[in-house]
PDB file of N, CA and C in Angstrom:
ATOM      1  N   UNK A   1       0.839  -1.175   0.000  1.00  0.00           N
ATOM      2  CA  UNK A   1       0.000   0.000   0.000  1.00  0.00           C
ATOM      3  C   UNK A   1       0.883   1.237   0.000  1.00  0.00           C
ATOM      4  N   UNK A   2       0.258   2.377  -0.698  1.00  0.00           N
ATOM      5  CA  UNK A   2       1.030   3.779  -0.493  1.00  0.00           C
ATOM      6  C   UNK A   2      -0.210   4.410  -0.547  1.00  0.00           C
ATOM      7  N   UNK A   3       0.585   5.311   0.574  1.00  0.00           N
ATOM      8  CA  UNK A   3      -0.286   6.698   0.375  1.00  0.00           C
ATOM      9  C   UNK A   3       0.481   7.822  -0.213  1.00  0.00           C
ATOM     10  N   UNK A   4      -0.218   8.046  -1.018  1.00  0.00           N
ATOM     11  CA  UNK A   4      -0.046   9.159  -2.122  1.00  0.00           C
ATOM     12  C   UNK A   4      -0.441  10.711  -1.274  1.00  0.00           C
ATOM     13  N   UNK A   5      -0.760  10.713  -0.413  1.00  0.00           N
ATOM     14  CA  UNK A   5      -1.444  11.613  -0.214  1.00  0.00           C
ATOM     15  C   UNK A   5      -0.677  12.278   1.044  1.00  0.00           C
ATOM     16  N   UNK A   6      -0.281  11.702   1.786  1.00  0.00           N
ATOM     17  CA  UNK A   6      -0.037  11.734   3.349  1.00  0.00           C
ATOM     18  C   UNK A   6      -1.008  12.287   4.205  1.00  0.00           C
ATOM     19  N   UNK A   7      -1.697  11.752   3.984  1.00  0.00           N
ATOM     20  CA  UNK A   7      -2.991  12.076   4.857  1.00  0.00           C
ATOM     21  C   UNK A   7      -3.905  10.621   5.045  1.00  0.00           C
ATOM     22  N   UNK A   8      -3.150   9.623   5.033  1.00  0.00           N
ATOM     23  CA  UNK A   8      -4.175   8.462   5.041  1.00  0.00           C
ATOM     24  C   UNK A   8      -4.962   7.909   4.002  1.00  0.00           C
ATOM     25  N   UNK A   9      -4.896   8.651   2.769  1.00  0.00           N
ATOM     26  CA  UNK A   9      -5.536   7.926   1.787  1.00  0.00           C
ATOM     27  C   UNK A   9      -4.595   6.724   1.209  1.00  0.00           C
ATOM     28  N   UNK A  10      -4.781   5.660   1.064  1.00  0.00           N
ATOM     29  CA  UNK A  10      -4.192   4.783   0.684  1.00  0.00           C
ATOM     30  C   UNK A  10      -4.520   3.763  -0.467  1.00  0.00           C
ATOM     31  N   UNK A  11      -3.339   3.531  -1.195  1.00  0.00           N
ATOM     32  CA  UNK A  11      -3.497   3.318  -2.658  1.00  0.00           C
ATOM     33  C   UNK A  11      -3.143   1.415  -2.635  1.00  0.00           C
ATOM     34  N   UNK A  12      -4.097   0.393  -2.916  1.00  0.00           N
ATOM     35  CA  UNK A  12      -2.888  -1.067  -2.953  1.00  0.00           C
ATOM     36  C   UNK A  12      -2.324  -0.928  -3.759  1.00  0.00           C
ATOM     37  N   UNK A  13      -0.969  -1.198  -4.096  1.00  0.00           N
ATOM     38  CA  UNK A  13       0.167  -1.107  -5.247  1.00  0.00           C
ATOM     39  C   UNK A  13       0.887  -2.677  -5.295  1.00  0.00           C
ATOM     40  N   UNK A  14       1.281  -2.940  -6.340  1.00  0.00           N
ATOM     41  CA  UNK A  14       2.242  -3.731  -6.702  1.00  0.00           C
ATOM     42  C   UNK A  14       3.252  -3.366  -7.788  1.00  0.00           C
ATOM     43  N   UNK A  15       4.743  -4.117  -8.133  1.00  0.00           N
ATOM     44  CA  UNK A  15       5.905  -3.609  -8.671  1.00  0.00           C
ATOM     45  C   UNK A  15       5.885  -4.421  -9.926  1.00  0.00           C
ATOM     46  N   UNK A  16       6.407  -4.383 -10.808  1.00  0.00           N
ATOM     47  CA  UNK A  16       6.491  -5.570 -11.923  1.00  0.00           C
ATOM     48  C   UNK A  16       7.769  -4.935 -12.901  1.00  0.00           C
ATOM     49  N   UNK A  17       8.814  -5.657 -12.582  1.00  0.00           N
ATOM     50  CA  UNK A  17       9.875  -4.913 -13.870  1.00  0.00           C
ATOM     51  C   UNK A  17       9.484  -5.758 -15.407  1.00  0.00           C
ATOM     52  N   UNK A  18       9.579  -4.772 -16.146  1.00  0.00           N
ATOM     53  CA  UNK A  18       8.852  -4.947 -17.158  1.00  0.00           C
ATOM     54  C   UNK A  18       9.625  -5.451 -18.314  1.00  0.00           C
ATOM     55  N   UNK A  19      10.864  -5.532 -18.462  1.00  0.00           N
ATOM     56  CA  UNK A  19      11.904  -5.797 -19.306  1.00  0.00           C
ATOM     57  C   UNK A  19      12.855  -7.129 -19.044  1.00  0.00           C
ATOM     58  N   UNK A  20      12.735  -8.090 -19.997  1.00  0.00           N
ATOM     59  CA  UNK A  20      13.748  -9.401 -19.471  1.00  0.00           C
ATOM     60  C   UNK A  20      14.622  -9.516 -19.514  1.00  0.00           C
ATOM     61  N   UNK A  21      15.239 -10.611 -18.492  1.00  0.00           N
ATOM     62  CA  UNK A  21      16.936  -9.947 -18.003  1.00  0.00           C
ATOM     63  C   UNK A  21      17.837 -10.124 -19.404  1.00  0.00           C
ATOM     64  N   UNK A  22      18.671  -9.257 -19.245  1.00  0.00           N
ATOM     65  CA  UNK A  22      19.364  -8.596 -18.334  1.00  0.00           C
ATOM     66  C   UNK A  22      18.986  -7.474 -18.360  1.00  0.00           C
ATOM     67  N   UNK A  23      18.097  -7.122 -19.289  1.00  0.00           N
ATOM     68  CA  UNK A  23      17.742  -5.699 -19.479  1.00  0.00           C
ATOM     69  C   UNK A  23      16.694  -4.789 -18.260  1.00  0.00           C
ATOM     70  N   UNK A  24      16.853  -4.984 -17.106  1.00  0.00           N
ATOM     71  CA  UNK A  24      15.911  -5.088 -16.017  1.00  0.00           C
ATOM     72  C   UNK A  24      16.148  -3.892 -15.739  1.00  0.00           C
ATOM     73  N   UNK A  25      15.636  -2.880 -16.728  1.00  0.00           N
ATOM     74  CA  UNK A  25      16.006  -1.022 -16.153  1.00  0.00           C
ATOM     75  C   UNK A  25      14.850  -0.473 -15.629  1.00  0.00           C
ATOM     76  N   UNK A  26      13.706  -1.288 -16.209  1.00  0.00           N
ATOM     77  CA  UNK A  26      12.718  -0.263 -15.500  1.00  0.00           C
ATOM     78  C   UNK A  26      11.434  -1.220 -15.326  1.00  0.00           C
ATOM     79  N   UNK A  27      10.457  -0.091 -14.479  1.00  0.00           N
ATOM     80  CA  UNK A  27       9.808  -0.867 -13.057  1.00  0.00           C
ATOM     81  C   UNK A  27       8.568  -0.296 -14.076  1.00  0.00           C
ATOM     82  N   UNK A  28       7.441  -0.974 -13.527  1.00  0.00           N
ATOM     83  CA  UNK A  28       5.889  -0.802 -13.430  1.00  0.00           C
ATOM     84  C   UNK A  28       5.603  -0.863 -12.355  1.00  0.00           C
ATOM     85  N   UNK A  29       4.443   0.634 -11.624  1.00  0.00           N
ATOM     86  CA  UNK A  29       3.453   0.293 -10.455  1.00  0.00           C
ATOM     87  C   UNK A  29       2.280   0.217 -10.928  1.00  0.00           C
ATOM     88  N   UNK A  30       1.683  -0.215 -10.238  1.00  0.00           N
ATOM     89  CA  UNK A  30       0.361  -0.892 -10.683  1.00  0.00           C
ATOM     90  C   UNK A  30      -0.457  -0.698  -9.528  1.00  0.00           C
ATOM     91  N   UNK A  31      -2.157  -0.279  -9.285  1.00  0.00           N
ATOM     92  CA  UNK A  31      -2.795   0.126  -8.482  1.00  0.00           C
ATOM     93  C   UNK A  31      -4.000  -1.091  -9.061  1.00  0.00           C
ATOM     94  N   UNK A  32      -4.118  -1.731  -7.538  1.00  0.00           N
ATOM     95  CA  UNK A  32      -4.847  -2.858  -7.459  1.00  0.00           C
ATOM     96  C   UNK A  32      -6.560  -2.099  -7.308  1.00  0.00           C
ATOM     97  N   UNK A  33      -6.826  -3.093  -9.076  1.00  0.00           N
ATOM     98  CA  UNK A  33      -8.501  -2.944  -8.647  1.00  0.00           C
ATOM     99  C   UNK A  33      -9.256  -1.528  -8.587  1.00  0.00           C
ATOM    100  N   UNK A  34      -8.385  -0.790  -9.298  1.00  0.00           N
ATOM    101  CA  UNK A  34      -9.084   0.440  -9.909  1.00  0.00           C
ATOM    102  C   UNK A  34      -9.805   0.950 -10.533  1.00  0.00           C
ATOM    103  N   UNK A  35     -10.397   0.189 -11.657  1.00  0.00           N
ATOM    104  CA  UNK A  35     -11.099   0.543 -12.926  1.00  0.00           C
ATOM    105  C   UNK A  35     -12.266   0.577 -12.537  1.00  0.00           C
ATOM    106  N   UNK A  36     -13.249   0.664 -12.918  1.00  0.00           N
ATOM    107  CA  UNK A  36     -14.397   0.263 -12.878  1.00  0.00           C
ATOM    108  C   UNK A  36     -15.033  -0.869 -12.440  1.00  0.00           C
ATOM    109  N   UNK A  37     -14.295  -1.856 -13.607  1.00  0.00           N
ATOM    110  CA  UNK A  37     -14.534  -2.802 -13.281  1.00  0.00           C
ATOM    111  C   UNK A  37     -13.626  -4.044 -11.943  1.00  0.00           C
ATOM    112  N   UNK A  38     -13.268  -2.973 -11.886  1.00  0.00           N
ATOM    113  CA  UNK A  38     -12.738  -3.976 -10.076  1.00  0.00           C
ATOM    114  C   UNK A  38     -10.886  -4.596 -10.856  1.00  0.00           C
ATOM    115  N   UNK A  39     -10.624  -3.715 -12.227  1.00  0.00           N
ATOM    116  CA  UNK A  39      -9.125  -4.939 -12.686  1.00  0.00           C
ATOM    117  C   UNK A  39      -8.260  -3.772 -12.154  1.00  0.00           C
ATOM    118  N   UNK A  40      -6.601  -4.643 -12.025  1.00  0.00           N
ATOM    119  CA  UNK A  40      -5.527  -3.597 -12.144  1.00  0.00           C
ATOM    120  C   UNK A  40      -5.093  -2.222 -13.366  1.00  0.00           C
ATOM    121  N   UNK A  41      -4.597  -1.212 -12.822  1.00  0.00           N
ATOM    122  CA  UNK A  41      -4.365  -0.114 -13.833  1.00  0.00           C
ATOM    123  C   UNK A  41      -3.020  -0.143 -13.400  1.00  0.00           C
ATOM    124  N   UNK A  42      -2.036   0.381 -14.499  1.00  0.00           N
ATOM    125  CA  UNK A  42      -0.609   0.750 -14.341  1.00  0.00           C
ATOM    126  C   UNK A  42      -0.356   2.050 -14.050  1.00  0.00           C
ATOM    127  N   UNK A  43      -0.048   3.020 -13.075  1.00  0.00           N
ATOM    128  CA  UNK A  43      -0.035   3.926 -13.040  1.00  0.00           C
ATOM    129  C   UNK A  43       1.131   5.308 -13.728  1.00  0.00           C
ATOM    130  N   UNK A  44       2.226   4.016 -13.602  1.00  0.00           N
ATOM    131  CA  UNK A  44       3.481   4.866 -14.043  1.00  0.00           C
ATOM    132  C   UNK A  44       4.381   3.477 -14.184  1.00  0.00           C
ATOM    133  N   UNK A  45       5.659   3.906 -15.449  1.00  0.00           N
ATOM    134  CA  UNK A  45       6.730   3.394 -15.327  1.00  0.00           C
ATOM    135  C   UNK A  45       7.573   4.374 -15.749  1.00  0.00           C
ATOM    136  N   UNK A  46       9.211   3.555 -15.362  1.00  0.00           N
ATOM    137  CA  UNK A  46      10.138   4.908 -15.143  1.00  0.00           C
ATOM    138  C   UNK A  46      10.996   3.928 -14.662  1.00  0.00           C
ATOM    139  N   UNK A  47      12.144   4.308 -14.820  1.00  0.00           N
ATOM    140  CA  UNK A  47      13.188   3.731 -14.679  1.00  0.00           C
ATOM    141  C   UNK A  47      14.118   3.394 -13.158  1.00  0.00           C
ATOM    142  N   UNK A  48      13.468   3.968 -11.935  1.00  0.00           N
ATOM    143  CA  UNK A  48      13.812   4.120 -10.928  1.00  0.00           C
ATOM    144  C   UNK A  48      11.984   3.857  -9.684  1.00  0.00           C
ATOM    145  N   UNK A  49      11.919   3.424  -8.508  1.00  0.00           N
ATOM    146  CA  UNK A  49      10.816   3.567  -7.497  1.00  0.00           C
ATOM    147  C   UNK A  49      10.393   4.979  -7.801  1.00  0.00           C
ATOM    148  N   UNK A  50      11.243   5.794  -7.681  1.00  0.00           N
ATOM    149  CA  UNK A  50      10.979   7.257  -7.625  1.00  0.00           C
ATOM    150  C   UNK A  50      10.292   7.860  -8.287  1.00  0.00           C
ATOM    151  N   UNK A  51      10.704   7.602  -9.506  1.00  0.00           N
ATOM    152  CA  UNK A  51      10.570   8.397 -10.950  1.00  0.00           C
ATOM    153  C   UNK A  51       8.736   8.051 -10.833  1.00  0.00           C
ATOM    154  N   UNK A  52       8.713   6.688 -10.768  1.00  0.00           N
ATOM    155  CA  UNK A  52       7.397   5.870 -10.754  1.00  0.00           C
ATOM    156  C   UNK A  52       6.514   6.497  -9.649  1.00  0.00           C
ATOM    157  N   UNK A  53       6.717   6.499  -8.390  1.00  0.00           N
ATOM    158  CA  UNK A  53       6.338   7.365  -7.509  1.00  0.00           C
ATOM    159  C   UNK A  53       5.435   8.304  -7.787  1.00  0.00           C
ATOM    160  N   UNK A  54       6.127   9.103  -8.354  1.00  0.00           N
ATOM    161  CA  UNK A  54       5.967  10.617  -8.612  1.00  0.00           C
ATOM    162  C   UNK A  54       4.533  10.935  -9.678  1.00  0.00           C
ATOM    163  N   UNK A  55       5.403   9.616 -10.696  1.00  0.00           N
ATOM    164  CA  UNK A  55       4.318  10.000 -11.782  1.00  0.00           C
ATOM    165  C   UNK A  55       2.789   9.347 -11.324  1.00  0.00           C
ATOM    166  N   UNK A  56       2.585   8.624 -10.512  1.00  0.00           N
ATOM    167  CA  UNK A  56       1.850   8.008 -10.249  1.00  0.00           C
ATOM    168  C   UNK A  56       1.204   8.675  -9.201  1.00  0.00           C
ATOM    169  N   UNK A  57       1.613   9.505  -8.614  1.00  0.00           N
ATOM    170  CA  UNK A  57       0.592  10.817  -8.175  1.00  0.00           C
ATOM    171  C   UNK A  57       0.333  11.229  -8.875  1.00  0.00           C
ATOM    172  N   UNK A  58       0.718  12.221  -9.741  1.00  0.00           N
ATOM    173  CA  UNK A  58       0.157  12.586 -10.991  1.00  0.00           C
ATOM    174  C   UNK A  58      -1.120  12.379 -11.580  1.00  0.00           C
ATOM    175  N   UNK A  59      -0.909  11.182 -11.917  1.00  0.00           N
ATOM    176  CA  UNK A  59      -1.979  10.251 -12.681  1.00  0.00           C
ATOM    177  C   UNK A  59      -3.069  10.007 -12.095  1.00  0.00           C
ATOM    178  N   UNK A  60      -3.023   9.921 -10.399  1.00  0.00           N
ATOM    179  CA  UNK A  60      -4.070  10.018  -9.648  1.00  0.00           C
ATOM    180  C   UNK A  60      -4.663  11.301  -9.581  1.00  0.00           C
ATOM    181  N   UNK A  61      -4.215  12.005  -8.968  1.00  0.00           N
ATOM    182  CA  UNK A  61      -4.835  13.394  -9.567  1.00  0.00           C
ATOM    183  C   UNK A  61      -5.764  13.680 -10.431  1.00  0.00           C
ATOM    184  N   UNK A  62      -5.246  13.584 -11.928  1.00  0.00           N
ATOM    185  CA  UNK A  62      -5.565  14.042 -12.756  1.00  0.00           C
ATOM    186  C   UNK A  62      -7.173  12.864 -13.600  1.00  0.00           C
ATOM    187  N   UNK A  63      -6.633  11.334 -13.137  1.00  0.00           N
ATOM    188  CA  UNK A  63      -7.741  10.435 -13.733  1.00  0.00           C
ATOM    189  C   UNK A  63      -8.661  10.153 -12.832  1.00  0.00           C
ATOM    190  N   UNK A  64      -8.226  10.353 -10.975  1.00  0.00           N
ATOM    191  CA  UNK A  64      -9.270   9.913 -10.543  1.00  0.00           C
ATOM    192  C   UNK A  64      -9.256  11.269  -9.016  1.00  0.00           C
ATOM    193  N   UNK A  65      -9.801  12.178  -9.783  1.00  0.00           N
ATOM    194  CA  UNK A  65      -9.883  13.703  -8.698  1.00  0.00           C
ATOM    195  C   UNK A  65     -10.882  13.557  -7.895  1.00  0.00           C
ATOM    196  N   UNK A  66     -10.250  14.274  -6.590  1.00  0.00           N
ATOM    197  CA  UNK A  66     -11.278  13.664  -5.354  1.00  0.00           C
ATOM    198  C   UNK A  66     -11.858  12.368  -5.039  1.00  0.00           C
ATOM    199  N   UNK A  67     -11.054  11.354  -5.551  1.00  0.00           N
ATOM    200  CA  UNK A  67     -11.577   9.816  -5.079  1.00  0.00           C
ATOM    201  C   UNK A  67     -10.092   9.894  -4.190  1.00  0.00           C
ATOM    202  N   UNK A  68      -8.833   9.930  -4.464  1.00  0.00           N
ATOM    203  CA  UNK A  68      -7.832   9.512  -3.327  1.00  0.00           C
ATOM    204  C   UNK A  68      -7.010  11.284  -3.002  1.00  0.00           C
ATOM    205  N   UNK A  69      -6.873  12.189  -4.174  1.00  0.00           N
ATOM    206  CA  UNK A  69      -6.456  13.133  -3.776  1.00  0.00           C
ATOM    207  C   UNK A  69      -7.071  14.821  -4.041  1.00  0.00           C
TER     208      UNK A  69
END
């Protein structure tokens, strides 16, 4: 889980590197059970936790306003 928010809203997440070895540069997060219909959404990838992080506030924000932030 993350909270995106720091305020207690909390997001389920999972990691998935997306590239096969050796080429293992970059990550997928993924937010459990978002859609509509109850499936996983990818929120961000990026080459670092961070990068992914970041954008993945973002994305909350902007696709799902006032449901987590």
């Amino acid at each position: 889980m993350r909270d995106f928010t720091q305020r207690g809203t909390f997001v389920n997440t999972y990691w998935k590197q997306t590239k096969a070895a050796p080429d293992r540069d970059e990550w997928a997060l993924f937010g459990v059970g978002l859609d509509k219909d109850g499936n996983d959404v990818e929120l961000a990838r990026g080459p670092t936790h961070g990068d992914c992080l970041v954008a993945a506030q973002t994305k909350l924000m902007v696709e799902y306003p006032g449901r987590f932030i």
